[in-house]
N, C-alpha and C. Protein backbone atom coordinates (compact mmCIF):
# COMPACT_ATOMS: atom_id res chain seq x y z
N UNK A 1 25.02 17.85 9.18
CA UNK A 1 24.54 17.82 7.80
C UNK A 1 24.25 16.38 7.39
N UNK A 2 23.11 16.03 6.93
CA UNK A 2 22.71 14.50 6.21
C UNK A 2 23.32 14.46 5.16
N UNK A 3 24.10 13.35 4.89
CA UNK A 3 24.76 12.85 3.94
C UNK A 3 23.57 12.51 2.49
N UNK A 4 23.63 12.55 1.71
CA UNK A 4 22.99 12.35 0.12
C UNK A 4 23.26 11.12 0.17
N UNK A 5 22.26 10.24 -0.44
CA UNK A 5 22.59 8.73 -1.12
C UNK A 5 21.41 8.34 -1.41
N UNK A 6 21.40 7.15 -2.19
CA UNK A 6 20.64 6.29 -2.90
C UNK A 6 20.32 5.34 -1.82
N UNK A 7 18.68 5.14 -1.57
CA UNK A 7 18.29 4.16 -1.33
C UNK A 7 17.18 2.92 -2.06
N UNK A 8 17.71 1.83 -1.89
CA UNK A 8 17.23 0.75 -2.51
C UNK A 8 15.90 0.12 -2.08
N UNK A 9 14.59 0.03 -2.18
CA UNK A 9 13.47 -0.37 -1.43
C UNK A 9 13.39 -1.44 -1.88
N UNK A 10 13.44 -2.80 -0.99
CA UNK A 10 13.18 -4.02 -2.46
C UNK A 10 11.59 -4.09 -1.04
N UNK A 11 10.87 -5.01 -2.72
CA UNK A 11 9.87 -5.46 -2.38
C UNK A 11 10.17 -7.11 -3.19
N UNK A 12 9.27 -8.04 -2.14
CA UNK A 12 9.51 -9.20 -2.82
C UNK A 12 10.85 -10.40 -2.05
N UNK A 13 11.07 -10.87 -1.83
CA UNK A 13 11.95 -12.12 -1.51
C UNK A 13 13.70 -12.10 -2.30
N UNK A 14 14.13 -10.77 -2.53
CA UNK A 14 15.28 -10.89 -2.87
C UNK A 14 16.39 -11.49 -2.05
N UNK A 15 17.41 -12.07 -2.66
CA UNK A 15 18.81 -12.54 -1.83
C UNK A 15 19.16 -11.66 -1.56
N UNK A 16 19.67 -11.71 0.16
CA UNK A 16 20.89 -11.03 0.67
C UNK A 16 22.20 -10.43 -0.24
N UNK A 17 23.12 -11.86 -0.58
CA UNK A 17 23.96 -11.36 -1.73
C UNK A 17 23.44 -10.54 -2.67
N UNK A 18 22.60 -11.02 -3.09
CA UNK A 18 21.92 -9.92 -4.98
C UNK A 18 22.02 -8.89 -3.84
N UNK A 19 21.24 -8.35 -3.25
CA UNK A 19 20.72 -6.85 -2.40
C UNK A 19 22.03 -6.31 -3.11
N UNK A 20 22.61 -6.52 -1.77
CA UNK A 20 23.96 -6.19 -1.46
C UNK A 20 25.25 -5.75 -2.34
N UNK A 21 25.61 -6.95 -3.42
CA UNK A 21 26.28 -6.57 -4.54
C UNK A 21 25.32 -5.40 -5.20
N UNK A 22 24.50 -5.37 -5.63
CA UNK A 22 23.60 -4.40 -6.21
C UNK A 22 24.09 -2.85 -5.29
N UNK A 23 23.64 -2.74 -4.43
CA UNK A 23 23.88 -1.77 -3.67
C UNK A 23 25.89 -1.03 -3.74
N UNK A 24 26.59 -2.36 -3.59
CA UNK A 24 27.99 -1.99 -3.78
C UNK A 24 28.40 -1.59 -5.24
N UNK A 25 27.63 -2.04 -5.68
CA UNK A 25 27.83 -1.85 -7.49
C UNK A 25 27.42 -0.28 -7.60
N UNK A 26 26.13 -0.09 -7.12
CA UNK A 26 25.76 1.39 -7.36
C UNK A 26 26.25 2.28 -6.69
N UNK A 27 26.94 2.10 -5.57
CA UNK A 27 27.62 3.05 -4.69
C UNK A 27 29.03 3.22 -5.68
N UNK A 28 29.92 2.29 -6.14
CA UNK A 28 30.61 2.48 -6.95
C UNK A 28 30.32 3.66 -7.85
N UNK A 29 29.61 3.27 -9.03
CA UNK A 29 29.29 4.06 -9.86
C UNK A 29 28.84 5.78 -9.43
N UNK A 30 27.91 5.73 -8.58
CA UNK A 30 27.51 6.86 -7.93
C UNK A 30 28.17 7.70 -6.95
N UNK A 31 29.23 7.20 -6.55
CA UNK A 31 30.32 7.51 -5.20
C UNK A 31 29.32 8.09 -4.38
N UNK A 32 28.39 7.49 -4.21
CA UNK A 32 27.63 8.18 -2.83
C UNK A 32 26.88 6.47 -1.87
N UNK A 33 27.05 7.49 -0.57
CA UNK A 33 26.53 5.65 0.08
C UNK A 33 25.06 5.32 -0.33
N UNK A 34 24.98 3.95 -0.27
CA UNK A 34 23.66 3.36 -0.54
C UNK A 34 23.07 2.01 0.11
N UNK A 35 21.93 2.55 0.57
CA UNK A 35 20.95 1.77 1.88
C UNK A 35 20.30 0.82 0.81
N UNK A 36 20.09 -0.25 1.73
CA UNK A 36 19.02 -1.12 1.20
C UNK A 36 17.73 -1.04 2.28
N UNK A 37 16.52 -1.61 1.94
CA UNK A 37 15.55 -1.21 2.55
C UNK A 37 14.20 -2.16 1.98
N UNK A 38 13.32 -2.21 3.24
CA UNK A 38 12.58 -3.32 2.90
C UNK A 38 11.31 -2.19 2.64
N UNK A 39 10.86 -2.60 1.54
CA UNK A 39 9.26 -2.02 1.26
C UNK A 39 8.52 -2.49 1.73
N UNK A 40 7.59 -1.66 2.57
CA UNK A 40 6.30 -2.17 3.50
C UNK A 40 4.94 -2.31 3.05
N UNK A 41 4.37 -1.61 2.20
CA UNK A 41 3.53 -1.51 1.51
C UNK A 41 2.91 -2.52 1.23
N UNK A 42 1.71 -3.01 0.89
CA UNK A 42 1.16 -4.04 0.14
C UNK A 42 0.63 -3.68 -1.17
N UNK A 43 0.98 -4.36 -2.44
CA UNK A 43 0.94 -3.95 -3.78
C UNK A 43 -0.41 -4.25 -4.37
N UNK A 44 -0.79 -5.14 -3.59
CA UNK A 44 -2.40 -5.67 -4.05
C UNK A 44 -2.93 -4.52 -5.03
N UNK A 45 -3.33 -3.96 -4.66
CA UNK A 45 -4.22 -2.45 -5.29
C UNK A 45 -3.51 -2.10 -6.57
N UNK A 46 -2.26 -2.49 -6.55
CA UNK A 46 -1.73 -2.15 -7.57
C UNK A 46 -1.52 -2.86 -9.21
N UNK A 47 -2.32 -4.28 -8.72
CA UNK A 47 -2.42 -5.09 -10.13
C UNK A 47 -3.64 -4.89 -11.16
N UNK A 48 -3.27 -4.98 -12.17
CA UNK A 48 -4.52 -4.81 -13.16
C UNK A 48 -4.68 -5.91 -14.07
N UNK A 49 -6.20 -6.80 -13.14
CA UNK A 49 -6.35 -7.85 -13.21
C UNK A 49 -5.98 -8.21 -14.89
N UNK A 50 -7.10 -7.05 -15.82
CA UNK A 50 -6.67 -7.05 -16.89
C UNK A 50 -5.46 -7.76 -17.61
N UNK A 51 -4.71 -7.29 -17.48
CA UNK A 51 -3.40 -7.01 -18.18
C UNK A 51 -2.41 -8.22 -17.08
N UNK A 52 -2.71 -8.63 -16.02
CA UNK A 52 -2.08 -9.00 -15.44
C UNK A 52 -0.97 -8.87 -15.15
N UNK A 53 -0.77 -7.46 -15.00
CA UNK A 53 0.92 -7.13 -14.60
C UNK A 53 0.31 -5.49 -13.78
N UNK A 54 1.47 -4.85 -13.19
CA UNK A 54 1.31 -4.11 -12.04
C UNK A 54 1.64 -2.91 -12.65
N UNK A 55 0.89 -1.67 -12.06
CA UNK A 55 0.88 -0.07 -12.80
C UNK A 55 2.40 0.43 -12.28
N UNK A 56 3.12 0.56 -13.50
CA UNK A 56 4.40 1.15 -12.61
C UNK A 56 4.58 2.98 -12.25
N UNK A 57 3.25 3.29 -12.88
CA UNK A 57 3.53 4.48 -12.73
C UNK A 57 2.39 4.72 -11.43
N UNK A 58 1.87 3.85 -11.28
CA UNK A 58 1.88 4.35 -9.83
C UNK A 58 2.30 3.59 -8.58
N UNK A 59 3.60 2.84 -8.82
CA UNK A 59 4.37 2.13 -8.18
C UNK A 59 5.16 3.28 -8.00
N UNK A 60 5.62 4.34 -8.93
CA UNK A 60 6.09 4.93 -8.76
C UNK A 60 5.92 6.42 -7.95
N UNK A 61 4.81 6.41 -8.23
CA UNK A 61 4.26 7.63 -6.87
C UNK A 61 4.04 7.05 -5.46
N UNK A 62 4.07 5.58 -5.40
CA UNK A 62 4.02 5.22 -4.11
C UNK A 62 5.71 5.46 -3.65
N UNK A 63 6.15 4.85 -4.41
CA UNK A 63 7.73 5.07 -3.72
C UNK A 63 8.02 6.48 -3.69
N UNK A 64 7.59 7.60 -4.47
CA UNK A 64 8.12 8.70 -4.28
C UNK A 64 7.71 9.75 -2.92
N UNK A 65 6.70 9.17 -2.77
CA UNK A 65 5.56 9.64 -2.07
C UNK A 65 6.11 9.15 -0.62
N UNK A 66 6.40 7.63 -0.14
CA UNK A 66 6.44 7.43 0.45
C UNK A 66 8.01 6.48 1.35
N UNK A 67 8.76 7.04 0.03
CA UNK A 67 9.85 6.41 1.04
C UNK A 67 10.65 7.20 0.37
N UNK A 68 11.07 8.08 -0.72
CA UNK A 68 11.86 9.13 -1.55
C UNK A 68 11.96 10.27 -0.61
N UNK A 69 12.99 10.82 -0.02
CA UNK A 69 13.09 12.39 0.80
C UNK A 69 13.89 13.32 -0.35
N UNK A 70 13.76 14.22 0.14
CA UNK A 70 14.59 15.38 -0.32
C UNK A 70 16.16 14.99 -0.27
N UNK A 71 16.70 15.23 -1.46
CA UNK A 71 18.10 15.08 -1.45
C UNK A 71 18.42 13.56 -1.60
N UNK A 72 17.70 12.62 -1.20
CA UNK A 72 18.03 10.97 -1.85
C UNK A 72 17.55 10.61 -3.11
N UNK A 73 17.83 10.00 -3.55
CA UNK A 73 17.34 9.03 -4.62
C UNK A 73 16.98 7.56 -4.43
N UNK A 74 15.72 7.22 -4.58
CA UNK A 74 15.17 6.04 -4.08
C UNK A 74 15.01 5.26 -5.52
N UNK A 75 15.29 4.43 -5.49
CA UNK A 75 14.31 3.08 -6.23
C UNK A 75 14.12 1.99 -5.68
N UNK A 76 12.61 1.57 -6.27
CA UNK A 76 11.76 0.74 -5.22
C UNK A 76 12.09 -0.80 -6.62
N UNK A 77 12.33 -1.49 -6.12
CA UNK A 77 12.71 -2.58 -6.69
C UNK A 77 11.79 -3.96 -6.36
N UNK A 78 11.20 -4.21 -7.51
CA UNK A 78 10.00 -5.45 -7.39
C UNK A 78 10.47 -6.83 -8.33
N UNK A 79 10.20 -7.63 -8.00
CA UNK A 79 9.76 -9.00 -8.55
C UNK A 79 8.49 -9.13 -9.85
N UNK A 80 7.65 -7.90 -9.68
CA UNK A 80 6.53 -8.26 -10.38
C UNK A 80 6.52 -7.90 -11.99
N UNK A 81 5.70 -8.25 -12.72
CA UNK A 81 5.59 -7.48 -14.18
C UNK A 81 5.12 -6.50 -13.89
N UNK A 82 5.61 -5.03 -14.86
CA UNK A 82 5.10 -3.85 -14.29
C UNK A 82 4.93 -3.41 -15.73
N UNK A 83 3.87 -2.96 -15.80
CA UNK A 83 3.66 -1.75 -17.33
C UNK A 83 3.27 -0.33 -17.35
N UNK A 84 3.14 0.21 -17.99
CA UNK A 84 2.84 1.51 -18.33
C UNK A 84 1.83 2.03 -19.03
N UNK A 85 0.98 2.55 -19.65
CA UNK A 85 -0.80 2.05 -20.54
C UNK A 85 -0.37 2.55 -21.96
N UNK A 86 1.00 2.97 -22.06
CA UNK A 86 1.51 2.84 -23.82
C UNK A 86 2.47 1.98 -24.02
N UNK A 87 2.72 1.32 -23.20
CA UNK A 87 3.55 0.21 -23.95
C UNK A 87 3.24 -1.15 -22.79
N UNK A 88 3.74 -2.31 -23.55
CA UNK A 88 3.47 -3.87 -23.33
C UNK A 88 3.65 -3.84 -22.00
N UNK A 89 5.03 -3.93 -21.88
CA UNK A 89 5.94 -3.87 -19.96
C UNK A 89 7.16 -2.82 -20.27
N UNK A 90 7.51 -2.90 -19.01
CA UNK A 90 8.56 -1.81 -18.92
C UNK A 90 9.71 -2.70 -17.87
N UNK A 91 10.74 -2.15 -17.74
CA UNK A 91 12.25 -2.58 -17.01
C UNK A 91 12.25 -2.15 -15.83
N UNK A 92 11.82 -0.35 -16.06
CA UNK A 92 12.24 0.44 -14.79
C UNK A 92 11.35 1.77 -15.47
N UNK A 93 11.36 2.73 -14.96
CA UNK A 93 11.59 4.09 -14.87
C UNK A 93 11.64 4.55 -13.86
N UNK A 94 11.64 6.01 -14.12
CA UNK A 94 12.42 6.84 -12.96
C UNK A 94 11.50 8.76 -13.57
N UNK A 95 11.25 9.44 -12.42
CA UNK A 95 11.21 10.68 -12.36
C UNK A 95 12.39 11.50 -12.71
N UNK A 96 12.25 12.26 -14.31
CA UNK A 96 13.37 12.72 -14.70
C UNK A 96 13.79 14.37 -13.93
N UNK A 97 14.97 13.85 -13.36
CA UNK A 97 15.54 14.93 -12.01
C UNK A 97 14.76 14.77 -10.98
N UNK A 98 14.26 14.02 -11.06
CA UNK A 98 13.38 13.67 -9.49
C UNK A 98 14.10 13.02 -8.42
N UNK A 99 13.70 12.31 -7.36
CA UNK A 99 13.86 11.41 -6.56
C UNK A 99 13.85 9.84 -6.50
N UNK A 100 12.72 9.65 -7.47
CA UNK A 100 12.47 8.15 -7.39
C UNK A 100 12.29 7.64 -8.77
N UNK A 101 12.55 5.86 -8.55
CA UNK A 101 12.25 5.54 -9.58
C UNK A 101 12.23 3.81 -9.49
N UNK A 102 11.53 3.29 -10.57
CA UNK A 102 11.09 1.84 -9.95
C UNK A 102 12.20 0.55 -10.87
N UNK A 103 12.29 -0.40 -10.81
CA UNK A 103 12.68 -1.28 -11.60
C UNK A 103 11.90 -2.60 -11.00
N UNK A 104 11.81 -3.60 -11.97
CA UNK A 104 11.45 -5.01 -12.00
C UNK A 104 12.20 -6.04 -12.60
N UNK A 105 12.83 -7.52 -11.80
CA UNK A 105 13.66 -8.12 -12.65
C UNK A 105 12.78 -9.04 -13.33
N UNK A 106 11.35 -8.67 -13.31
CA UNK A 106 10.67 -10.03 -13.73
C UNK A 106 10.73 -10.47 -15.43
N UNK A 107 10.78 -9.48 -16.21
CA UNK A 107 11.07 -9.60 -17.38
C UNK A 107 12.58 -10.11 -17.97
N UNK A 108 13.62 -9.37 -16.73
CA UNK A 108 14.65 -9.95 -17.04
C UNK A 108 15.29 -11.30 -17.33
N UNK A 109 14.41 -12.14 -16.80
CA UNK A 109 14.68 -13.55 -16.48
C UNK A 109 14.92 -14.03 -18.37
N UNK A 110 15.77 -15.20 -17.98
CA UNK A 110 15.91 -15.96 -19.34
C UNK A 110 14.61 -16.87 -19.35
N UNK A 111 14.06 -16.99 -18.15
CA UNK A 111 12.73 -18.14 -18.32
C UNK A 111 11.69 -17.56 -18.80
N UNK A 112 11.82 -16.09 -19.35
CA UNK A 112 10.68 -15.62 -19.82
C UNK A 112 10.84 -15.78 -21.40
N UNK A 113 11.77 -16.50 -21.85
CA UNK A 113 12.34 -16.32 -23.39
C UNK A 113 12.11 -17.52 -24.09
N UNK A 114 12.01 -18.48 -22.48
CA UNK A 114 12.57 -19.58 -23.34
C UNK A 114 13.64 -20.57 -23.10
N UNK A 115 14.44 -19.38 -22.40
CA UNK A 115 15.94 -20.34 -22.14
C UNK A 115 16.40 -20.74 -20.46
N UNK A 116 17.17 -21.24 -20.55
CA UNK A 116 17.67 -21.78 -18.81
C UNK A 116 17.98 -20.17 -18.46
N UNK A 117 17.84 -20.52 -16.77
CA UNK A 117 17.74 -19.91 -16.25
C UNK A 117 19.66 -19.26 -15.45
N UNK A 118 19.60 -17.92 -15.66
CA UNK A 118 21.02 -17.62 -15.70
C UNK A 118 20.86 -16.16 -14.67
N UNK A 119 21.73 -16.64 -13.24
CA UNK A 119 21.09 -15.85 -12.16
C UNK A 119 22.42 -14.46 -12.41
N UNK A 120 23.87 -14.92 -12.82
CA UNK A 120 24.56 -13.45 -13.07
C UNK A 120 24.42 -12.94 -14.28
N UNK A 121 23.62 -13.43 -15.52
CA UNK A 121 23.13 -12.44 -16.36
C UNK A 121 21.85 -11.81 -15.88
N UNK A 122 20.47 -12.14 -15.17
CA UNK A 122 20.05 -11.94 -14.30
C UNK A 122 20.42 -10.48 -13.66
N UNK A 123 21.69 -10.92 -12.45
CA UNK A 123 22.07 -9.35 -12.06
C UNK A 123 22.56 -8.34 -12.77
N UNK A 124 23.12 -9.00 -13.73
CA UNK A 124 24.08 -8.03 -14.73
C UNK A 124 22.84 -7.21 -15.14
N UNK A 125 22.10 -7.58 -15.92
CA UNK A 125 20.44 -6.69 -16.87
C UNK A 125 20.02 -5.95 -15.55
N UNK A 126 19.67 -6.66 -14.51
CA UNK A 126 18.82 -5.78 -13.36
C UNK A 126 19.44 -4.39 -12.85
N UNK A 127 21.42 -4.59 -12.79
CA UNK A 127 22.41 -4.13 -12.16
C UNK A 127 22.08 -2.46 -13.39
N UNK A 128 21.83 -2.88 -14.56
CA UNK A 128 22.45 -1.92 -15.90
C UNK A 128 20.55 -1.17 -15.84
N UNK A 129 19.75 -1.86 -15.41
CA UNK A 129 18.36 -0.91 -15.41
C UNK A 129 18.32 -0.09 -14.27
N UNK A 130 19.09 -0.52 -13.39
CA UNK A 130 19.04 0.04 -12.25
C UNK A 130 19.53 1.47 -12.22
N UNK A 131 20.79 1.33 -12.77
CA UNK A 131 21.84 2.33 -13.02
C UNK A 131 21.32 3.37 -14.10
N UNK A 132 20.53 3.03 -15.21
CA UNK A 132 20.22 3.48 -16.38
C UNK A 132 18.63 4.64 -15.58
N UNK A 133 18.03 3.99 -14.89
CA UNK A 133 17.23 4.53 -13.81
C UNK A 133 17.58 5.70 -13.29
N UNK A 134 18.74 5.47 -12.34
CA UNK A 134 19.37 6.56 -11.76
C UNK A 134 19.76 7.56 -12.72
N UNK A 135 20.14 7.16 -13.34
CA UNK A 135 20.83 8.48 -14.59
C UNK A 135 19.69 9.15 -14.28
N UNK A 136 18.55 9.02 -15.10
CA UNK A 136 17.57 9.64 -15.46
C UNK A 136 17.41 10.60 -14.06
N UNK A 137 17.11 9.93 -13.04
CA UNK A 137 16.89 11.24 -11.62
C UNK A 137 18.11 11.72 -11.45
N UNK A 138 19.22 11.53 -11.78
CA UNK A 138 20.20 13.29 -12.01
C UNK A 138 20.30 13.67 -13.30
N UNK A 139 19.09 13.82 -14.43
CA UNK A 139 19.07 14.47 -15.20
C UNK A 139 19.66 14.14 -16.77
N UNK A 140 20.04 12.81 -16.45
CA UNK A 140 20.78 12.17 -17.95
C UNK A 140 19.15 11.71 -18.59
N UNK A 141 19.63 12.15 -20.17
CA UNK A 141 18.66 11.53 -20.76
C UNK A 141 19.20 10.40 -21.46
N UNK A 142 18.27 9.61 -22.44
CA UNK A 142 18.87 8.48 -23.42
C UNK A 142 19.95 8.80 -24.23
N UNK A 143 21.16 8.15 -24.46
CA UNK A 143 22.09 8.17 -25.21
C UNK A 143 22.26 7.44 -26.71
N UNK A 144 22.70 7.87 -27.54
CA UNK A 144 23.09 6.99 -28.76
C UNK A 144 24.22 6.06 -28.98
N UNK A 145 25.31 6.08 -27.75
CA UNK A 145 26.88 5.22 -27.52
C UNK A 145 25.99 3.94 -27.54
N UNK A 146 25.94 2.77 -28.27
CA UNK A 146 25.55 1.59 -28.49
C UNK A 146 25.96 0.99 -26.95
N UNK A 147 27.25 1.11 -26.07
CA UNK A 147 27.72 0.27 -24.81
C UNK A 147 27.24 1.46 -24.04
N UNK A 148 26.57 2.76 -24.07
CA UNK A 148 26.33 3.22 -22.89
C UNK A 148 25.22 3.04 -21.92
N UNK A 149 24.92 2.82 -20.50
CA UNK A 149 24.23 1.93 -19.66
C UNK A 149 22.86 3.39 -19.83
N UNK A 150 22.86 4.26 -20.32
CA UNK A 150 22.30 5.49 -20.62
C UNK A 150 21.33 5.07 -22.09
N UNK A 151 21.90 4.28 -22.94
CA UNK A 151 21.09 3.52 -24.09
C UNK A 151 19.49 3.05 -23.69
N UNK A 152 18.92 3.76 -24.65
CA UNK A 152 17.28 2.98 -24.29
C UNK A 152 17.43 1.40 -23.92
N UNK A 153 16.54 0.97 -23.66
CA UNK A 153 16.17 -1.29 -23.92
C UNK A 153 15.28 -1.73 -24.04
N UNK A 154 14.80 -1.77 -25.21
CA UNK A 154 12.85 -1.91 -24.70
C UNK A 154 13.03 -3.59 -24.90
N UNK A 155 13.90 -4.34 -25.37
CA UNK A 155 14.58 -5.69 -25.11
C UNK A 155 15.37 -5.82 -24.51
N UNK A 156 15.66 -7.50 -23.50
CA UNK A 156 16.79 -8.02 -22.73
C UNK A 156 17.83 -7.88 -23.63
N UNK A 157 17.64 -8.09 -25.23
CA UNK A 157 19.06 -7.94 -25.46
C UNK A 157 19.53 -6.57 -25.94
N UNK A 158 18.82 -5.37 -25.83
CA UNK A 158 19.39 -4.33 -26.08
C UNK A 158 19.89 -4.13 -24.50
N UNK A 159 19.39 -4.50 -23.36
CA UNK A 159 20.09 -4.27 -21.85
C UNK A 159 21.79 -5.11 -22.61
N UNK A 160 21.13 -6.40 -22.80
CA UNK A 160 22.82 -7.12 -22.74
C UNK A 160 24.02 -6.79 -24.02
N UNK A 161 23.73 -5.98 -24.68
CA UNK A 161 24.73 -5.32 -25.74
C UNK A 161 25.47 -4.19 -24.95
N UNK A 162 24.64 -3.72 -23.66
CA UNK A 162 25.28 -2.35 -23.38
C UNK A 162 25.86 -2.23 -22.06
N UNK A 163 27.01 -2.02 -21.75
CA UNK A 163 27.58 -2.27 -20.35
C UNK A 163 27.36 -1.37 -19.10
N UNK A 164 27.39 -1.50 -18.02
CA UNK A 164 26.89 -0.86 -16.81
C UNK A 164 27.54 0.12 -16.55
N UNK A 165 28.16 0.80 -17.34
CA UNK A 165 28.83 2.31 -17.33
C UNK A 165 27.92 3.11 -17.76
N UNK A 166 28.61 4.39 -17.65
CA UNK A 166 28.51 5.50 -18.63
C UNK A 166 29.55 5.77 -19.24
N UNK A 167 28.81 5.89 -20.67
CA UNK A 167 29.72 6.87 -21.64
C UNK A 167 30.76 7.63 -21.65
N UNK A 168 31.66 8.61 -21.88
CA UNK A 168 32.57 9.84 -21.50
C UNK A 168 31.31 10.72 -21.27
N UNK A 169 30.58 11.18 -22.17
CA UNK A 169 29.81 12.08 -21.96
C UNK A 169 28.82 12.09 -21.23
N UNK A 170 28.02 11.06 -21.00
CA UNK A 170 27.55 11.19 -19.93
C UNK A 170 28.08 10.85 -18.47
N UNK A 171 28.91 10.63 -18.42
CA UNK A 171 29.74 9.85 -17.46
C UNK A 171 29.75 11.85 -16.77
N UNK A 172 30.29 12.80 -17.43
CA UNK A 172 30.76 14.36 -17.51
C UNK A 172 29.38 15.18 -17.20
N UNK A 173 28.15 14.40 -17.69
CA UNK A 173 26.97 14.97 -17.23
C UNK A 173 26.39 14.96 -16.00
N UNK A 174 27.20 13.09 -15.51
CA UNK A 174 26.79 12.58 -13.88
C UNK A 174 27.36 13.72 -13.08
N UNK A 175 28.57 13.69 -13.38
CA UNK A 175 29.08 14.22 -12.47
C UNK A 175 29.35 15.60 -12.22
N UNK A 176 28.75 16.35 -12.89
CA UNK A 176 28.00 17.80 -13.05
C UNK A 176 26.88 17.46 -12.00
N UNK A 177 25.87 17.00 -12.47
CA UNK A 177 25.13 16.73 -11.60
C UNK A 177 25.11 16.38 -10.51
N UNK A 178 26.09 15.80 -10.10
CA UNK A 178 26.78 15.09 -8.61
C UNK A 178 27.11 16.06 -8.26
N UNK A 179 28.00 17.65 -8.90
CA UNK A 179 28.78 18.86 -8.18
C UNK A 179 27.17 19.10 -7.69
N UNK A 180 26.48 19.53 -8.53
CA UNK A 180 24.99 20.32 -8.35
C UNK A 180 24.44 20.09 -7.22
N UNK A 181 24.15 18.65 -6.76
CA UNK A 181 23.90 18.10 -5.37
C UNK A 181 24.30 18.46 -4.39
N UNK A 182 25.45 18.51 -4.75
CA UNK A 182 26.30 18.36 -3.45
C UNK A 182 26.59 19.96 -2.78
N UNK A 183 26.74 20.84 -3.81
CA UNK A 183 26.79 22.00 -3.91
C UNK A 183 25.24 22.61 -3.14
N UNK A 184 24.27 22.23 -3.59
CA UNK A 184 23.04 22.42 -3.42
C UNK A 184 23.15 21.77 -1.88
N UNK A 185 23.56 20.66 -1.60
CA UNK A 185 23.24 20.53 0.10
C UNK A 185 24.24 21.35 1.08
N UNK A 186 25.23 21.66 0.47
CA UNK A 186 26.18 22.70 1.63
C UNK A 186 25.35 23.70 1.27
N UNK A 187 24.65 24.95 0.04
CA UNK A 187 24.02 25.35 0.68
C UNK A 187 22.60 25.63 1.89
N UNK A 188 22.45 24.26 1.73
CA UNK A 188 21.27 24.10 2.53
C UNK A 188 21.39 23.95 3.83
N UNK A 189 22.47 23.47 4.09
CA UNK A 189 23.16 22.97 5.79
C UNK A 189 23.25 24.35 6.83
């Protein structure tokens, strides 16, 4: 029987350490193992000279399409600005109950604000979109708990008001969803 887990696609020049803590952080939270993985793809096609930032929604059918299987959960993780054609930029999204879903730390940066540059607030925002991502592909929607990692962010500082958990209640929704999985792959085995 194949084990269930989250895999991480980075695209882009990430650190070893970042990967890695990232990956141990989400295996935490998720109690399921989690791969890191290099994206092969070339994104070219994917910028719009326009706007100068990258289509995430079809960043996101590339990853689903092409590195997302049955029973994992993938997110493809970029360096670049990524938007959406109703709003400015975006953090992340994700296919709700799906498989895949994308994030970008490029917005995260403090050098986009203004201010020095701060590499563990940095992971902390990337660590909480990441996670907030995943919810969404086992079925959590947005929350109203002001600290839940389930909270919309359409700002860095609504990411940094809200901590890399879940809620009680959604925390009770994950893991419903986690029986569902898991339940769902013994019957499949």
């Amino acid at each position: 029987m194949e084990t269930k887990g989250i895999t991480l696609v980075s695209h882009g020049s990430f650190e070893k350490n970042f990967l890695e803590a990232l990956a141990k952080d989400v295996q935490v939270i998720f109690g399921m193992p989690v791969l890191v993985e290099q994206f092969l793809h070339d994104i070219a096609s994917y910028f719009d000279p326009t706007r100068k930032q990258y289509d995430a929604n079809r960043l996101l059918q590339l990853v689903d399409s092409e590195y997302a299987s049955e029973g994992f959960k993938t997110m493809g993780i970029f360096k670049v600005d990524l938007y959406i054609p109703i709003l400015t930029f975006i953090f992340g999204q994700a296919h709700y109950r799906g498989n895949a879903g994308v994030a970008s730390v490029f917005r995260l940066r403090n050098e986009n604000y203004g201010m020095k540059g701060n590499d563990r607030l940095l992971f902390e925002r990337f660590r909480k979109v990441i996670i907030h991502e995943l919810g969404h592909t086992f079925g959590l929607i947005h929350c109203h708990v002001p600290v839940c990692v389930m909270r919309p962010g359409n700002y860095v500082e609504d990411i940094d008001q809200k901590k890399h958990l879940f809620c009680k209640k959604c925390s009770i929704e994950l893991q419903a969803a986690l029986l569902l999985n898991a339940s769902n792959s013994t019957d499949q085995a």
